[in-house]
C-alpha atoms as a PDB file:
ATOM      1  CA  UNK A   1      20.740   0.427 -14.598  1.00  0.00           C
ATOM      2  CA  UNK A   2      21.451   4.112 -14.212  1.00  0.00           C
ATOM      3  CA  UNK A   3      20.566   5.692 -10.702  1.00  0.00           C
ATOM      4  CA  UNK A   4      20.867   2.350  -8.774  1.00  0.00           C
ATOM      5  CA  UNK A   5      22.778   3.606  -5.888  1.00  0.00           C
ATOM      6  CA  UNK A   6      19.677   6.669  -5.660  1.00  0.00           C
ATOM      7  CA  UNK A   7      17.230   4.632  -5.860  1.00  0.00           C
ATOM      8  CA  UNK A   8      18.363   2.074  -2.929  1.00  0.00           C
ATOM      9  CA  UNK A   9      19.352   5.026  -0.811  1.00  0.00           C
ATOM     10  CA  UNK A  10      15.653   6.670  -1.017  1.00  0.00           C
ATOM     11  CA  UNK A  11      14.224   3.118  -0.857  1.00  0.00           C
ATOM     12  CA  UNK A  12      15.961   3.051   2.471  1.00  0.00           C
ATOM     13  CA  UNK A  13      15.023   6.490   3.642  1.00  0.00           C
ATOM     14  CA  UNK A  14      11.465   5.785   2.740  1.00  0.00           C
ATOM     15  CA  UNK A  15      11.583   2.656   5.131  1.00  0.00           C
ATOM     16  CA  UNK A  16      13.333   4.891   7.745  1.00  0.00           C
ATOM     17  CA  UNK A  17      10.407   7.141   7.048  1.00  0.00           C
ATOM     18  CA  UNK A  18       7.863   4.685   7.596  1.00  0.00           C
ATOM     19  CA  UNK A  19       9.395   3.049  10.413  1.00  0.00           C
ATOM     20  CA  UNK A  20       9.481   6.369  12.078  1.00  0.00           C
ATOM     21  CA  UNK A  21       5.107   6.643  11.557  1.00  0.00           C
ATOM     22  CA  UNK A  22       4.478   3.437  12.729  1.00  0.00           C
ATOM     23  CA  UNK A  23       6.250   4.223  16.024  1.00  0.00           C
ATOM     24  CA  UNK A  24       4.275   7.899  15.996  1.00  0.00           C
ATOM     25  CA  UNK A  25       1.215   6.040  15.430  1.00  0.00           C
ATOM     26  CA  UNK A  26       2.043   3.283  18.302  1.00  0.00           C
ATOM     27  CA  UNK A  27       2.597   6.437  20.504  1.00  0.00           C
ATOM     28  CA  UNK A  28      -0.488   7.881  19.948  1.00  0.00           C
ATOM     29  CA  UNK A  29      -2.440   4.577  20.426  1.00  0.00           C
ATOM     30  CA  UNK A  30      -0.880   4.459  23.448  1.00  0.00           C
ATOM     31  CA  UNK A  31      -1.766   7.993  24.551  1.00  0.00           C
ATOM     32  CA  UNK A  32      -4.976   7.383  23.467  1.00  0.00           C
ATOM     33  CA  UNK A  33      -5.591   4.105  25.559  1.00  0.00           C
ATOM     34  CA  UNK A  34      -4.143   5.855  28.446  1.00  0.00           C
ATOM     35  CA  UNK A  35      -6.791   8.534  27.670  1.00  0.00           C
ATOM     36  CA  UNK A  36     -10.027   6.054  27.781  1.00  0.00           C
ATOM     37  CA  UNK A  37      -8.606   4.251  30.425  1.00  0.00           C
ATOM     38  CA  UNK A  38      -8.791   6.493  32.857  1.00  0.00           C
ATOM     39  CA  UNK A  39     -12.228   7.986  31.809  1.00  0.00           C
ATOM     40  CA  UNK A  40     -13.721   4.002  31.412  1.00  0.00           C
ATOM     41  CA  UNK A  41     -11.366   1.536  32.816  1.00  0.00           C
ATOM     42  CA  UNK A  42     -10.767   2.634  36.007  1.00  0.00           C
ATOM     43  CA  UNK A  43     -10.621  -0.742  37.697  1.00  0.00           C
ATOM     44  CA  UNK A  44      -9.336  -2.476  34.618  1.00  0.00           C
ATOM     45  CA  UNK A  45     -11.979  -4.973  33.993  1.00  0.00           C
ATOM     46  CA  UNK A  46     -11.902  -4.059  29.861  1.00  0.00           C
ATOM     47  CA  UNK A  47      -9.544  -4.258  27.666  1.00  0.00           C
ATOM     48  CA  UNK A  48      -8.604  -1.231  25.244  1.00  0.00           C
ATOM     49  CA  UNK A  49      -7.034  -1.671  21.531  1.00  0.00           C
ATOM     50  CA  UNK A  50      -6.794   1.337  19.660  1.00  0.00           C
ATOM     51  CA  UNK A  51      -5.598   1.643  16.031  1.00  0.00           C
ATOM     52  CA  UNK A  52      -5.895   4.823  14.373  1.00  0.00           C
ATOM     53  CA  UNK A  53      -9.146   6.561  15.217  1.00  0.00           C
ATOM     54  CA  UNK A  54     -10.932   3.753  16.967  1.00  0.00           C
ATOM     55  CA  UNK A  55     -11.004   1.463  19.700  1.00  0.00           C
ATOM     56  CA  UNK A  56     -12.227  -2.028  20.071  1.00  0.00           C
ATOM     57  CA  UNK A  57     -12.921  -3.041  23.511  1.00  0.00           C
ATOM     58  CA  UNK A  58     -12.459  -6.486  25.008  1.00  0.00           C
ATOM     59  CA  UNK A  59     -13.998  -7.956  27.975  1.00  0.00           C
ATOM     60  CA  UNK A  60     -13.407 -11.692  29.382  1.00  0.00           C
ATOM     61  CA  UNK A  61     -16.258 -14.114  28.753  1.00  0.00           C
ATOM     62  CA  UNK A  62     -17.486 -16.940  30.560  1.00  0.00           C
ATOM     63  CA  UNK A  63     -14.196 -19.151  29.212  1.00  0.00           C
ATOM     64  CA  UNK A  64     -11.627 -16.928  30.403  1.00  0.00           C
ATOM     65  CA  UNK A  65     -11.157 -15.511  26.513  1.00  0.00           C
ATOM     66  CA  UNK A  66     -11.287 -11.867  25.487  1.00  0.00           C
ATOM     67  CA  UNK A  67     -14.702 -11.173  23.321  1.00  0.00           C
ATOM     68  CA  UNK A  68     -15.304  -7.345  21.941  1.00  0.00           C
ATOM     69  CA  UNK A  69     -18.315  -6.261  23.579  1.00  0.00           C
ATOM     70  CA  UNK A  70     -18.556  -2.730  22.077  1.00  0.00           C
ATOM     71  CA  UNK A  71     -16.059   0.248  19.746  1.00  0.00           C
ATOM     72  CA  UNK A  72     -15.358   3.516  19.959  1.00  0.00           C
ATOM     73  CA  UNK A  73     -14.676   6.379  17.023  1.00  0.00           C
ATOM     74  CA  UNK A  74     -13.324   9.699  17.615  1.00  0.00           C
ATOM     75  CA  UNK A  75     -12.347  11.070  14.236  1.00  0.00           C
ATOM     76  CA  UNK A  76     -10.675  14.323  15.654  1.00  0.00           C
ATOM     77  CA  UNK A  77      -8.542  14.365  12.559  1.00  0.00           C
ATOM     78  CA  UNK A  78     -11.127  15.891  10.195  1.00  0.00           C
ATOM     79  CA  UNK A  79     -12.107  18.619  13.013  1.00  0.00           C
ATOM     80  CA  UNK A  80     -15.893  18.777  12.065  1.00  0.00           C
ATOM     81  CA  UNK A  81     -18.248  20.908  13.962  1.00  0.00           C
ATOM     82  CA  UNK A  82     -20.334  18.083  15.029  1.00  0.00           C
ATOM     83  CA  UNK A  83     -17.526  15.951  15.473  1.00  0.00           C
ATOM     84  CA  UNK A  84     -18.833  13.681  18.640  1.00  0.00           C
ATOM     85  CA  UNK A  85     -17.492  10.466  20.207  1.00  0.00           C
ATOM     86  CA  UNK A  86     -18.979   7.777  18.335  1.00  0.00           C
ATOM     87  CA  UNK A  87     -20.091   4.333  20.206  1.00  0.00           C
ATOM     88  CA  UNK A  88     -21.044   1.343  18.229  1.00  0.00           C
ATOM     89  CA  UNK A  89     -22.163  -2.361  19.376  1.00  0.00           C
ATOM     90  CA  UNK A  90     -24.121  -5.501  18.386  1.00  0.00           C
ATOM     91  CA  UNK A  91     -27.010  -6.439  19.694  1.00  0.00           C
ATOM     92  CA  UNK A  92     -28.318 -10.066  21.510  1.00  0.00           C
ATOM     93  CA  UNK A  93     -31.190 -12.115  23.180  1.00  0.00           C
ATOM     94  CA  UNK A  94     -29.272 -14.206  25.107  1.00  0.00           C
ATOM     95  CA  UNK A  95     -28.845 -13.394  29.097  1.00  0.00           C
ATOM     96  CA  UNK A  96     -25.681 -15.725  29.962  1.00  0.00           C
ATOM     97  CA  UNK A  97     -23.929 -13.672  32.446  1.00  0.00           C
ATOM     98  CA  UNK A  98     -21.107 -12.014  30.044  1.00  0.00           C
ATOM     99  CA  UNK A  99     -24.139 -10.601  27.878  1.00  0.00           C
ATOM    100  CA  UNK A 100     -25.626  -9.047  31.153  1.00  0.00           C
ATOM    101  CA  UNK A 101     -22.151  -7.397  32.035  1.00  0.00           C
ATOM    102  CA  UNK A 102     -21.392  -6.385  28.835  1.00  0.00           C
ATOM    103  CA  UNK A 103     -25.168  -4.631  28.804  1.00  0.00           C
ATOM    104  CA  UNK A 104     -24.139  -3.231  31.768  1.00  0.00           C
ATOM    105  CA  UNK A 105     -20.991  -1.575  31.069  1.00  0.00           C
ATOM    106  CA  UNK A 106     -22.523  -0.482  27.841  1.00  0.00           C
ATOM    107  CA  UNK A 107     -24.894   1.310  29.751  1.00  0.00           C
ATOM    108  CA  UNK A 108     -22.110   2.635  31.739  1.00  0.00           C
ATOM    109  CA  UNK A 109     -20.263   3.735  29.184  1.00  0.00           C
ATOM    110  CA  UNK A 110     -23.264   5.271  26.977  1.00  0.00           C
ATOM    111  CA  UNK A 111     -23.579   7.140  30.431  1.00  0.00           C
ATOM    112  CA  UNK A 112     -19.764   8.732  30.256  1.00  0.00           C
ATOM    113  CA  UNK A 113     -20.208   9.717  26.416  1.00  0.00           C
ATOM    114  CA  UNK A 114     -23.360  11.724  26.897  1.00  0.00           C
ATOM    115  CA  UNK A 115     -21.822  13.402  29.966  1.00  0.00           C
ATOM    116  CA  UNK A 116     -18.305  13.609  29.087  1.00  0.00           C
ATOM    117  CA  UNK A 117     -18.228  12.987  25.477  1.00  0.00           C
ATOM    118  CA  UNK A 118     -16.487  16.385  24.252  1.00  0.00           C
ATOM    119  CA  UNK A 119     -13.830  16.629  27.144  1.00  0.00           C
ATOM    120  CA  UNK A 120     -12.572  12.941  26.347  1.00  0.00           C
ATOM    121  CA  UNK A 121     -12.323  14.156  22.351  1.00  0.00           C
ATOM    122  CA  UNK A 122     -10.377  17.320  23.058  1.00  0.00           C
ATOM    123  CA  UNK A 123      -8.202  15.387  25.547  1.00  0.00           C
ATOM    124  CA  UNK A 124      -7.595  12.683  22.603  1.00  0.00           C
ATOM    125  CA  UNK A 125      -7.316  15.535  20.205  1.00  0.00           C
ATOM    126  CA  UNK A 126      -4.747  17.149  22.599  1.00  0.00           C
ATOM    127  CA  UNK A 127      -2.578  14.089  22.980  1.00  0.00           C
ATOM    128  CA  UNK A 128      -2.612  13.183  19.715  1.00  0.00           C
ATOM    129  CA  UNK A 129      -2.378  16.773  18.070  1.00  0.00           C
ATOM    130  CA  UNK A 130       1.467  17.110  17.590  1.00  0.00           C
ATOM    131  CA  UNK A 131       2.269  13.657  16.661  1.00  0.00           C
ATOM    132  CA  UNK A 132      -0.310  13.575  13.976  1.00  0.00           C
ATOM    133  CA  UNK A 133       1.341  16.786  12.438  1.00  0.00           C
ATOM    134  CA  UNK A 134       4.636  15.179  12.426  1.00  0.00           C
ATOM    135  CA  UNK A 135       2.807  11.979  10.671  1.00  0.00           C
ATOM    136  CA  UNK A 136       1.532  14.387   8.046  1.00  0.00           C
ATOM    137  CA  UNK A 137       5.056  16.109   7.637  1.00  0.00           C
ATOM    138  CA  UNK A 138       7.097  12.704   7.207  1.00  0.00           C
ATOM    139  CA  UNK A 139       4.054  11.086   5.386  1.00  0.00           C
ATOM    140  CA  UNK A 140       4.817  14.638   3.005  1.00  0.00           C
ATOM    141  CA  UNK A 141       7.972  13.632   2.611  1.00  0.00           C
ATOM    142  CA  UNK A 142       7.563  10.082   1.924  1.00  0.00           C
ATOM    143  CA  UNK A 143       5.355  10.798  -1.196  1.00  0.00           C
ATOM    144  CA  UNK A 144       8.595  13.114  -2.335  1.00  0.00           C
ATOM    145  CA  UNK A 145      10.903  10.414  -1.640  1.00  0.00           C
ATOM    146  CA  UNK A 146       8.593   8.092  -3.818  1.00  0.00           C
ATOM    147  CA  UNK A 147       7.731  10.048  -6.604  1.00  0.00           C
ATOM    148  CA  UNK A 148      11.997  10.861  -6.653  1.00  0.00           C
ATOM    149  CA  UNK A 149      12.078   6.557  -7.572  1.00  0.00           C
ATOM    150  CA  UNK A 150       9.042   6.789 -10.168  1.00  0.00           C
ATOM    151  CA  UNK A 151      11.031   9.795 -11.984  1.00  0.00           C
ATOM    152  CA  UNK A 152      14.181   7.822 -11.947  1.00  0.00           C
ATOM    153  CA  UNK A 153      12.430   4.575 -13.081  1.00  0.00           C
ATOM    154  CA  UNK A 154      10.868   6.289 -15.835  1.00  0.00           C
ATOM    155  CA  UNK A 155      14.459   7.483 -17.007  1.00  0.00           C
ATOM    156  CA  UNK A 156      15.480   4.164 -16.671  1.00  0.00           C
ATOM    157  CA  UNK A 157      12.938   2.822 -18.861  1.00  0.00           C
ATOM    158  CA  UNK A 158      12.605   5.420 -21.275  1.00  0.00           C
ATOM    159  CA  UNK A 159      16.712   5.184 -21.725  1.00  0.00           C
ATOM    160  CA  UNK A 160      16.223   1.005 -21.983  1.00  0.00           C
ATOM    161  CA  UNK A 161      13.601   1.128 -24.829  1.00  0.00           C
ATOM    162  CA  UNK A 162      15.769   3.384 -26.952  1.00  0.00           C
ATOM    163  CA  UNK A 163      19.088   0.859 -26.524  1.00  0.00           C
ATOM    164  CA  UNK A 164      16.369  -2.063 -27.237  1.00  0.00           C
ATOM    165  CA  UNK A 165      15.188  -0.090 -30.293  1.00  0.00           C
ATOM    166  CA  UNK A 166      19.047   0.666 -31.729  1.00  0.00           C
ATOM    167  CA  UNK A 167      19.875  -3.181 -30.705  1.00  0.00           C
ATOM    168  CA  UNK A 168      16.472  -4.698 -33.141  1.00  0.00           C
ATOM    169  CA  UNK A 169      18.168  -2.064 -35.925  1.00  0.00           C
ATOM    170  CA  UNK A 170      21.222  -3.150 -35.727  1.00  0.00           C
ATOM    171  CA  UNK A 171      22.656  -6.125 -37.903  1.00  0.00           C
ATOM    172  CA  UNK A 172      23.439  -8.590 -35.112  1.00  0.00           C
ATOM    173  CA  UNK A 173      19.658  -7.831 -33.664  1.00  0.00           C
ATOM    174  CA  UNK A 174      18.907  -9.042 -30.296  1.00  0.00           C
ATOM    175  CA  UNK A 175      19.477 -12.790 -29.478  1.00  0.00           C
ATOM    176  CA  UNK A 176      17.833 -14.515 -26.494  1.00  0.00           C
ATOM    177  CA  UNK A 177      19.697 -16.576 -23.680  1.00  0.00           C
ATOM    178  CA  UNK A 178      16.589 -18.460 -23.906  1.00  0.00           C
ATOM    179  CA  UNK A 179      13.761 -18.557 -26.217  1.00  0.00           C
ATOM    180  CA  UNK A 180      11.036 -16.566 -25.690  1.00  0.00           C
ATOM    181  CA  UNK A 181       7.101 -15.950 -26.623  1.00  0.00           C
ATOM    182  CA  UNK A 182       6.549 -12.665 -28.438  1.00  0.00           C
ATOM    183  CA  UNK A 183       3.283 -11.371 -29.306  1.00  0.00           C
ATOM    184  CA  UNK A 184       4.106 -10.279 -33.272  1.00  0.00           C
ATOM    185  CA  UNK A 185      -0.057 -10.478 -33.918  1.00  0.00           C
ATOM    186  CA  UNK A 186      -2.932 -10.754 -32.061  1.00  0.00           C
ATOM    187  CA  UNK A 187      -2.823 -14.309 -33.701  1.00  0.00           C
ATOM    188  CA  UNK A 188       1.315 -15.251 -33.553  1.00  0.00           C
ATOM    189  CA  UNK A 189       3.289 -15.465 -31.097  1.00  0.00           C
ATOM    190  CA  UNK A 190       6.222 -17.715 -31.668  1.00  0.00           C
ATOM    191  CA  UNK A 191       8.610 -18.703 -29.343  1.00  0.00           C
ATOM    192  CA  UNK A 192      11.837 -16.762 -31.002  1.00  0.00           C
ATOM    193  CA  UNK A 193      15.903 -17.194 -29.962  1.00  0.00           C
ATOM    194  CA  UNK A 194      16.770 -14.032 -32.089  1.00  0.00           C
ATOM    195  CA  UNK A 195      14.643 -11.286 -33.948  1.00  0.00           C
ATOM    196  CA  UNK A 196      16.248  -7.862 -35.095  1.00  0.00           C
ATOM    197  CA  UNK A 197      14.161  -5.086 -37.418  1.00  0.00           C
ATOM    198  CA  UNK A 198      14.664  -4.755 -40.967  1.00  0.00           C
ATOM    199  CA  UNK A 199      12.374  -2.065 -42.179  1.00  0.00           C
ATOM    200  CA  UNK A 200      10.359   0.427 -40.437  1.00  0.00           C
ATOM    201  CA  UNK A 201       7.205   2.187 -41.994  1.00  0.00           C
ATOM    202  CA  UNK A 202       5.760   4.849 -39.005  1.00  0.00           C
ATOM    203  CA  UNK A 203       4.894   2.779 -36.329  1.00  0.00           C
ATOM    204  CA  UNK A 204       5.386  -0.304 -37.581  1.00  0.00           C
ATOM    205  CA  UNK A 205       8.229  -2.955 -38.978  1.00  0.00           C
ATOM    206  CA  UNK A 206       9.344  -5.906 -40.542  1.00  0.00           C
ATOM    207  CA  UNK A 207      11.198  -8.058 -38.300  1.00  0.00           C
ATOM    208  CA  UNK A 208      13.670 -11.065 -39.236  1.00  0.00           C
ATOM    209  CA  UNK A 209      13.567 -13.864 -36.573  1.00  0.00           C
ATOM    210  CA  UNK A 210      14.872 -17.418 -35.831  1.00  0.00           C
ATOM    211  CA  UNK A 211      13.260 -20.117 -34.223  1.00  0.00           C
ATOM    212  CA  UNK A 212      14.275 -23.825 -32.930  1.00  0.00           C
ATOM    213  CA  UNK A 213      17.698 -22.901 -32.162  1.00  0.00           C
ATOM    214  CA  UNK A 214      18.216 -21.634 -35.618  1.00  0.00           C
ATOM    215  CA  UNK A 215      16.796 -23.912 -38.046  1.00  0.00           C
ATOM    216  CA  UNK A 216      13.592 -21.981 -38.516  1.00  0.00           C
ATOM    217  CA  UNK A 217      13.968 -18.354 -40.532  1.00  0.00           C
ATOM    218  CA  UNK A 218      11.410 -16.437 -41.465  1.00  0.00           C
ATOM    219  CA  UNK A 219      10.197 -12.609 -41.253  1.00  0.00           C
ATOM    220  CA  UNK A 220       6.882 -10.652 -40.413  1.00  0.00           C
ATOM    221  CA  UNK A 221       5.017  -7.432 -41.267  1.00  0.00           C
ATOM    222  CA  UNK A 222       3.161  -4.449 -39.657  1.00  0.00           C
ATOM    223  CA  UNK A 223       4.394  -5.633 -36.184  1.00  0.00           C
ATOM    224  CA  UNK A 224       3.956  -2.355 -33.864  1.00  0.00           C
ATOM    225  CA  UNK A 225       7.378  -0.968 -33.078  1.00  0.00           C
ATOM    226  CA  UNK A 226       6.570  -0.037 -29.545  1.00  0.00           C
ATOM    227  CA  UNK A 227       4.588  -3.190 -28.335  1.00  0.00           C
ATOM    228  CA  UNK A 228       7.313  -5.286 -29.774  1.00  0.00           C
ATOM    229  CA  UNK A 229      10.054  -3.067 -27.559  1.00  0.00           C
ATOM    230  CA  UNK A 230       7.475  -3.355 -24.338  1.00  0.00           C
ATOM    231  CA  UNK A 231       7.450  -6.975 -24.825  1.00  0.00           C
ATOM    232  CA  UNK A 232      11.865  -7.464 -25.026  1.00  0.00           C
ATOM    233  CA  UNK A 233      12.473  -4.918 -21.769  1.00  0.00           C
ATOM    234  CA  UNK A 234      11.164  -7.241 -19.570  1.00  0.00           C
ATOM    235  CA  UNK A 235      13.464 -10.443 -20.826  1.00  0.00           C
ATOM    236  CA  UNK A 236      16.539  -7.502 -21.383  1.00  0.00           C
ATOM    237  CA  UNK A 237      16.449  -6.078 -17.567  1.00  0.00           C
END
């Protein structure tokens, strides 16, 4: 296959690339954590986990086990004017004593949005802002990278459907190291060792093929030239 050695070598930039995200997003998860932390958690008694432009937060129930008692959603990314911090949370009816604390630090935190809701977006924003743009630039550069291994694979393909197509012309036609199931008609598909193109009218040909290790000969019409080469490429790779 032509542009092997390319392809592998952007195949292993492109997980460089990625690797490299992850470990910007990580950062800024961490940043971000830090961030609600210190405006929510200031005795620790939550846990944060932030992915992205959320964060789930995790509180210690009567077991000893963390349970989610409420998220939050800054989408800073999209910079909308009414961009706000975004709180979200289920509702109960039962007053066991996690469901009280958890109504009362949702209180407490539906206290610190209202009041401080815009200052903990811009500082999230803030910490976030140059990482994200360096996301964008290698996620940029990914898509080049990846679009670089469709063009070559489409050369690749394009260049093993015409040496298919010259093999079915020639005499010897294509033999198989195993028999395999071609679609000839909606209706047949035998299970053929060697097949190879006698006669071509426009977009379709009469084919010559064996079956049962030999012993079988026969030929077909009006088979379509280019479904018949789709079909061989993927037992010819």
């Amino acid at each position: 296959m032509k542009y092997l050695n390319e392809i592998v070598e952007i195949e292993s930039q492109i997980n460089q690339i990625k690797n490299k995200r992850f470990e910007l997003r990580k950062l800024n998860d961490k940043k971000v954590k830090d961030i609600l932390d210190s405006y929510f958690n200031y005795f620790k008694k939550v846990e944060f986990v932030v992915g992205n432009e959320s964060a789930i937060v995790y509180l210690k129930d009567d077991e000893g086990k963390l349970k989610e008692i409420f998220s939050l959603y800054f989408d800073e990314r999209y910079q909308q004017v009414d961009n706000k911090l975004r709180i979200s949370y289920y509702s109960s009816s039962t007053n066991n004593e996690f469901e009280l604390t958890r109504l009362i630090m949702l209180g407490n935190a539906a206290e610190i949005i209202k009041d401080r809701g815009e200052s903990i977006l811009k500082d999230i924003f803030e910490a976030r802002k140059s990482n994200l743009e360096r996301e964008t630039e290698l996620f940029s550069l990914q898509l080049i990278c990846e679009n670089q291994i469709r063009d070559y694979q489409k050369e690749n393909t394009a260049a093993l459907k015409i040496q298919i197509e010259l093999d079915l012309r020639s005499e010897e036609g294509i033999t198989f190291n195993i028999p395999q199931t071609i679609s000839l008609k909606r209706t047949y598909s035998p299970k053929i060792d060697k097949i190879r193109i006698t006669e071509v009218k426009g977009k379709t040909c009469t084919v010559a093929i064996e079956m049962g290790g030999g012993s079988y000969k026969t030929t077909e019409s009006r088979v379509n030239i280019e479904d018949l080469i789709d079909q061989i490429r993927y037992y010819v790779k």
